[in-house]
Protein backbone atom coordinates (compact mmCIF):
# COMPACT_ATOMS: atom_id res chain seq x y z
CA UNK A 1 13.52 -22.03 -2.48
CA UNK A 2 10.07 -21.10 -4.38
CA UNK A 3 8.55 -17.96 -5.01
CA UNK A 4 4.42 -17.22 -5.82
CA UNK A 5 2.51 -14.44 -6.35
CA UNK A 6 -0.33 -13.53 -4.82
CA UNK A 7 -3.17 -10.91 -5.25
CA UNK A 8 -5.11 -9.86 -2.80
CA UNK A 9 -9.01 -9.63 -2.17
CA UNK A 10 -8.94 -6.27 -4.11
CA UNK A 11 -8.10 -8.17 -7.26
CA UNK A 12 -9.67 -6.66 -9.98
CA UNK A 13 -12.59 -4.87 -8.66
CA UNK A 14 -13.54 -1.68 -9.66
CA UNK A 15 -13.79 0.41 -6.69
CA UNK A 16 -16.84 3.09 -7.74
CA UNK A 17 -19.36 2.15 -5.32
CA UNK A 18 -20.02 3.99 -1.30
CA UNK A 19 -16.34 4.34 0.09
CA UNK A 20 -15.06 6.11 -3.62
CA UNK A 21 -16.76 9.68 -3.94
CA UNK A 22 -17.46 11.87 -6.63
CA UNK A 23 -18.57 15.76 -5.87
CA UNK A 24 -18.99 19.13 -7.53
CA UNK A 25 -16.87 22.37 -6.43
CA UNK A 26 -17.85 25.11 -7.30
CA UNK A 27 -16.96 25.30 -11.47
CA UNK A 28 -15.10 21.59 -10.95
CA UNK A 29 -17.30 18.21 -11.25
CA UNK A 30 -15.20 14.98 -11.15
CA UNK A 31 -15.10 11.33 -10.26
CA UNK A 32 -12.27 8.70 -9.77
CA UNK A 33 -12.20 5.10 -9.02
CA UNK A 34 -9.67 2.25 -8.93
CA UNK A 35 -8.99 -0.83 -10.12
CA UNK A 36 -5.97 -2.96 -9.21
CA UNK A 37 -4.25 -5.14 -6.57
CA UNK A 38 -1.74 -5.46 -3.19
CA UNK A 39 0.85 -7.78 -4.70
CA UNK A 40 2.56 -10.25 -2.96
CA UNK A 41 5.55 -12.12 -3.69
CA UNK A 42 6.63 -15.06 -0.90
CA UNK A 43 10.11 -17.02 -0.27
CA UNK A 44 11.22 -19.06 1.96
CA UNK A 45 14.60 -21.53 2.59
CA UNK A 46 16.14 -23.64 5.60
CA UNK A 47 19.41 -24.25 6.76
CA UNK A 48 20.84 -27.07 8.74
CA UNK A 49 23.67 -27.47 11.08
CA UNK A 50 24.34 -30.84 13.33
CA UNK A 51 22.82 -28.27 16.16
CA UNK A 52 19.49 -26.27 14.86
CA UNK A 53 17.59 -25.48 11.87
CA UNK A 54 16.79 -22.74 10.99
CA UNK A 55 13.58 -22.17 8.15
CA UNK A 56 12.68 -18.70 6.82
CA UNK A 57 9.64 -17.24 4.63
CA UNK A 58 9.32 -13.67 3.40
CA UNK A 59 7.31 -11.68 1.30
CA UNK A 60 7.53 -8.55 -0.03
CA UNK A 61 4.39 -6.25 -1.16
CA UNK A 62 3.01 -3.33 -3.23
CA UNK A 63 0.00 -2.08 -4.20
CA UNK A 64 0.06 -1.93 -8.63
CA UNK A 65 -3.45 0.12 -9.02
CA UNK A 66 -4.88 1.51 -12.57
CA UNK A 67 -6.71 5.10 -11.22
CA UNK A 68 -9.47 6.50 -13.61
CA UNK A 69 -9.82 10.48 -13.58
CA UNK A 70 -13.12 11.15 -15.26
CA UNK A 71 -13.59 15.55 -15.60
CA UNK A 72 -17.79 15.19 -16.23
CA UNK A 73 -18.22 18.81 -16.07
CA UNK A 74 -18.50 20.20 -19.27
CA UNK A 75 -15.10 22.45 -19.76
CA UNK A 76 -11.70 21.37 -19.50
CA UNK A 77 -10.04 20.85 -16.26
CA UNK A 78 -6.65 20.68 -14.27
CA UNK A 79 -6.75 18.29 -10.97
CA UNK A 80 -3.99 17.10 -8.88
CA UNK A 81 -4.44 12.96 -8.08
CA UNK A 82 -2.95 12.84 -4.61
CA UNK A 83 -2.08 9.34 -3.06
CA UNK A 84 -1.18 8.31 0.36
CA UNK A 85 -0.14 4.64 1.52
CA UNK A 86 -0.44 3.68 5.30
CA UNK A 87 1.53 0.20 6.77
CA UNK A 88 2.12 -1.32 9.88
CA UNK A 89 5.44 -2.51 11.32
CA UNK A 90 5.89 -5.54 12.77
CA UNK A 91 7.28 -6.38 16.13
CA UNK A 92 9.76 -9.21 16.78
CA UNK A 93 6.66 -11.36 18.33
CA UNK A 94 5.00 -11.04 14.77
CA UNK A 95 2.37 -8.15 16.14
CA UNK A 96 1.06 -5.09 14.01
CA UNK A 97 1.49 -1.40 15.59
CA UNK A 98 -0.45 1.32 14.32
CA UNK A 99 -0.26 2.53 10.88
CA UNK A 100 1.75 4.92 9.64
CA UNK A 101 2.32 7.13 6.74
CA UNK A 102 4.99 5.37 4.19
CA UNK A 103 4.51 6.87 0.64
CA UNK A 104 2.84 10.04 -0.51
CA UNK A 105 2.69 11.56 -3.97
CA UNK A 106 1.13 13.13 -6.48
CA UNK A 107 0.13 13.77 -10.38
CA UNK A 108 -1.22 16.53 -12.20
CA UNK A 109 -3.48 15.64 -14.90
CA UNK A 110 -5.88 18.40 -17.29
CA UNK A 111 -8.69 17.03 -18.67
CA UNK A 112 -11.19 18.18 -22.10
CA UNK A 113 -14.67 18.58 -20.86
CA UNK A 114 -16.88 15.31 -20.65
CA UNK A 115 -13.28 12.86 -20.43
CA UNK A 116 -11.48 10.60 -18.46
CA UNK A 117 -7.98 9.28 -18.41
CA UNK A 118 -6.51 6.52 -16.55
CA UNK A 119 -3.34 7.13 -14.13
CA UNK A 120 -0.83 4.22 -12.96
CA UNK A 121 0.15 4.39 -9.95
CA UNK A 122 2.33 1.76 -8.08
CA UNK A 123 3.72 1.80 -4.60
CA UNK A 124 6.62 0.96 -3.47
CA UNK A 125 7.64 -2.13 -2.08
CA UNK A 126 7.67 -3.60 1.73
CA UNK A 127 8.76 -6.96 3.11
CA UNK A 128 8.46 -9.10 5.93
CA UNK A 129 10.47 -11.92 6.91
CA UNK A 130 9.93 -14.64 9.96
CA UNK A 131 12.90 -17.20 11.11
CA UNK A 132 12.05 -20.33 13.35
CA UNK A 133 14.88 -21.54 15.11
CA UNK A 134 14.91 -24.71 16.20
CA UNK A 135 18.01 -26.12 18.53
CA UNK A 136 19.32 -29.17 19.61
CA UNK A 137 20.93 -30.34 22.46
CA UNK A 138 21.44 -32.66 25.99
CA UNK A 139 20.28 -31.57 29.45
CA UNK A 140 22.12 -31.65 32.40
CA UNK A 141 20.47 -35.33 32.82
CA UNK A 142 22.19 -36.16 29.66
CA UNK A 143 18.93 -36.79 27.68
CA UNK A 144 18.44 -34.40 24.61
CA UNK A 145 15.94 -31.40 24.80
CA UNK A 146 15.45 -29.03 21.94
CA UNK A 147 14.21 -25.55 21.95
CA UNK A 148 12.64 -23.15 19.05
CA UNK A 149 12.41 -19.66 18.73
CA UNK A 150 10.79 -17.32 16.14
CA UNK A 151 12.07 -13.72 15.20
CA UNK A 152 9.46 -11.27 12.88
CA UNK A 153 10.89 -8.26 11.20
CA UNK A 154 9.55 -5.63 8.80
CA UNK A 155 6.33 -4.07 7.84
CA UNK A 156 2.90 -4.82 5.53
CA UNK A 157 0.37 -2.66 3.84
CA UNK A 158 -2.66 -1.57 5.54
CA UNK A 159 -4.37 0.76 3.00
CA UNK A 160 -4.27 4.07 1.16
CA UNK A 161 -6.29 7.00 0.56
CA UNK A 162 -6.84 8.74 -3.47
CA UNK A 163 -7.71 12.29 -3.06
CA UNK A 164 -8.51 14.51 -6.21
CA UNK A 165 -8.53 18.38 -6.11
CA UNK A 166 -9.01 21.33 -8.37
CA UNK A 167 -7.87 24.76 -7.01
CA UNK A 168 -6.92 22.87 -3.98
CA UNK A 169 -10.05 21.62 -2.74
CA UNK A 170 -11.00 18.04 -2.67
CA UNK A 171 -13.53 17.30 -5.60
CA UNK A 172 -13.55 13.38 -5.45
CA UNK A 173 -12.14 10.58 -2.70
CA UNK A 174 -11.68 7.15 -2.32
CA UNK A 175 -9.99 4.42 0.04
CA UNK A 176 -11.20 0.72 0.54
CA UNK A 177 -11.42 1.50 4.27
CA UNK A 178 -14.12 4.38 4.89
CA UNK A 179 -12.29 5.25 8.30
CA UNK A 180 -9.90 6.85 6.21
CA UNK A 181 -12.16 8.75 4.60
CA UNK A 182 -13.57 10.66 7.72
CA UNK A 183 -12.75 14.64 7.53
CA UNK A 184 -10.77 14.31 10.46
CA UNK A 185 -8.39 11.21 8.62
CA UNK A 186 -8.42 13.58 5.40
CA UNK A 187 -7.04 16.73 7.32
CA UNK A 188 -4.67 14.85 9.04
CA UNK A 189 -3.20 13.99 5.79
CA UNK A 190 -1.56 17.79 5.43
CA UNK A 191 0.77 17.91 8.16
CA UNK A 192 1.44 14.00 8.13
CA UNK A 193 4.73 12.83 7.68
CA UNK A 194 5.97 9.95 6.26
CA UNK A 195 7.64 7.00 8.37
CA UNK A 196 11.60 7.06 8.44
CA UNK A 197 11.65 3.63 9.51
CA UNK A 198 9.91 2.03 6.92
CA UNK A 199 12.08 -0.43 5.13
CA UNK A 200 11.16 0.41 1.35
CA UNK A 201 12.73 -0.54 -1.75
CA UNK A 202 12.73 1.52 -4.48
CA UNK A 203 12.19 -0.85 -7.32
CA UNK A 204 8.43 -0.08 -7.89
CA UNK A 205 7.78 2.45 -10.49
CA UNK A 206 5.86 5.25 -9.31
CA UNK A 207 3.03 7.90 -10.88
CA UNK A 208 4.51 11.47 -11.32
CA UNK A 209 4.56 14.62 -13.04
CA UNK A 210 1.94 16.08 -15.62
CA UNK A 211 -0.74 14.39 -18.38
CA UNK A 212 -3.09 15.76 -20.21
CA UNK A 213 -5.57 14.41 -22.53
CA UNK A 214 -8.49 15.83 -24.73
């Protein structure tokens, strides 16, 4: 058995360029961008019997991002950081259906005039696993044959969305795909539920409550 971990292309890059967003409302001017990373941790084992083998690999995943609030108007502010996380689940052929909703949240956070503070936020985890069988045998001929099969099960990632408001309407946005970002995506998000049939863990810490910083 072996484990790795992996990061994915998001490693490390500071997402502030066209998909994040910030925007004035009225009294409220804001920004936010994201650094961080879709984790992935892999495994895999075989078993033998005088009949079939049988190898497995699995890996779970979450998303461990560091979210900067910056308030650049020039009086101190209260926002509300919400985060959504979409996946897809897997069929038993290994193919993706259409994302879904799987975590939602959110954190307060007031900020002095002219400041910024930086909000963890970590989802929580999904795994996949895929099993090739492989069996051994004779035909009716007496010679041997041998037949495989494969079996996929869970779900992976497919993206979020970071929206932050301030007296409920949106004053900054970001997601690394901008098709999430469309106003028809973003209203979506209030009535959206999130998928029952995900198979989370609950491991993964997770962002919550109230900051504030001056």
């Amino acid at each position: 058995m072996k484990k790795n971990v992996m990061g994915s292309v998001l490693a490390g890059v500071v997402f502030a360029g066209a998909m994040s967003c910030g925007a004035a409302s009225g009294q409220y001017s804001a920004r936010i961008s994201v650094t961080g990373q879709l984790e992935k941790e892999r495994d895999s084992s075989k078993n033998e019997s005088t009949k079939s083998t049988a190898k497995t690999k699995s890996e779970s995943q979450h998303f461990d991002l560091k979210v900067t609030v910056a308030n650049t108007g020039k009086e101190e502010a209260s926002f509300d950081l919400e985060y959504y996380f979409f996946a897809r689940h897997l069929t038993s052929d290994g193919d993706k259906g259409e994302p879904v909703l799987v975590q939602k949240g959110n954190e307060a956070v007031t900020l002095a005039g002219m400041s910024r503070d930086t909000i963890p936020v970590v989802s929580s985890s999904l795994s996949w696993s895929e099993t090739k069988t492989t069996s051994s045998g004779n035909s009716n001929n007496n010679s041997s044959s041998s037949s495989q099969k494969k079996t996929v099960s869970g779900s992976v990632y497919d993206g979020y969305v970071m929206l932050l408001r301030a007296d409920g309407e949106i004053v900054a946005k970001y997601s690394p795909d901008r098709k999430l970002l469309t106003d028809e995506a973003i209203a979506s998000l209030a009535t959206a539920t999130v998928s029952a049939a995900a198979p989370a863990k609950s491991g993964a810490k997770q962002a919550g409550g109230k900051r504030k910083k001056k």
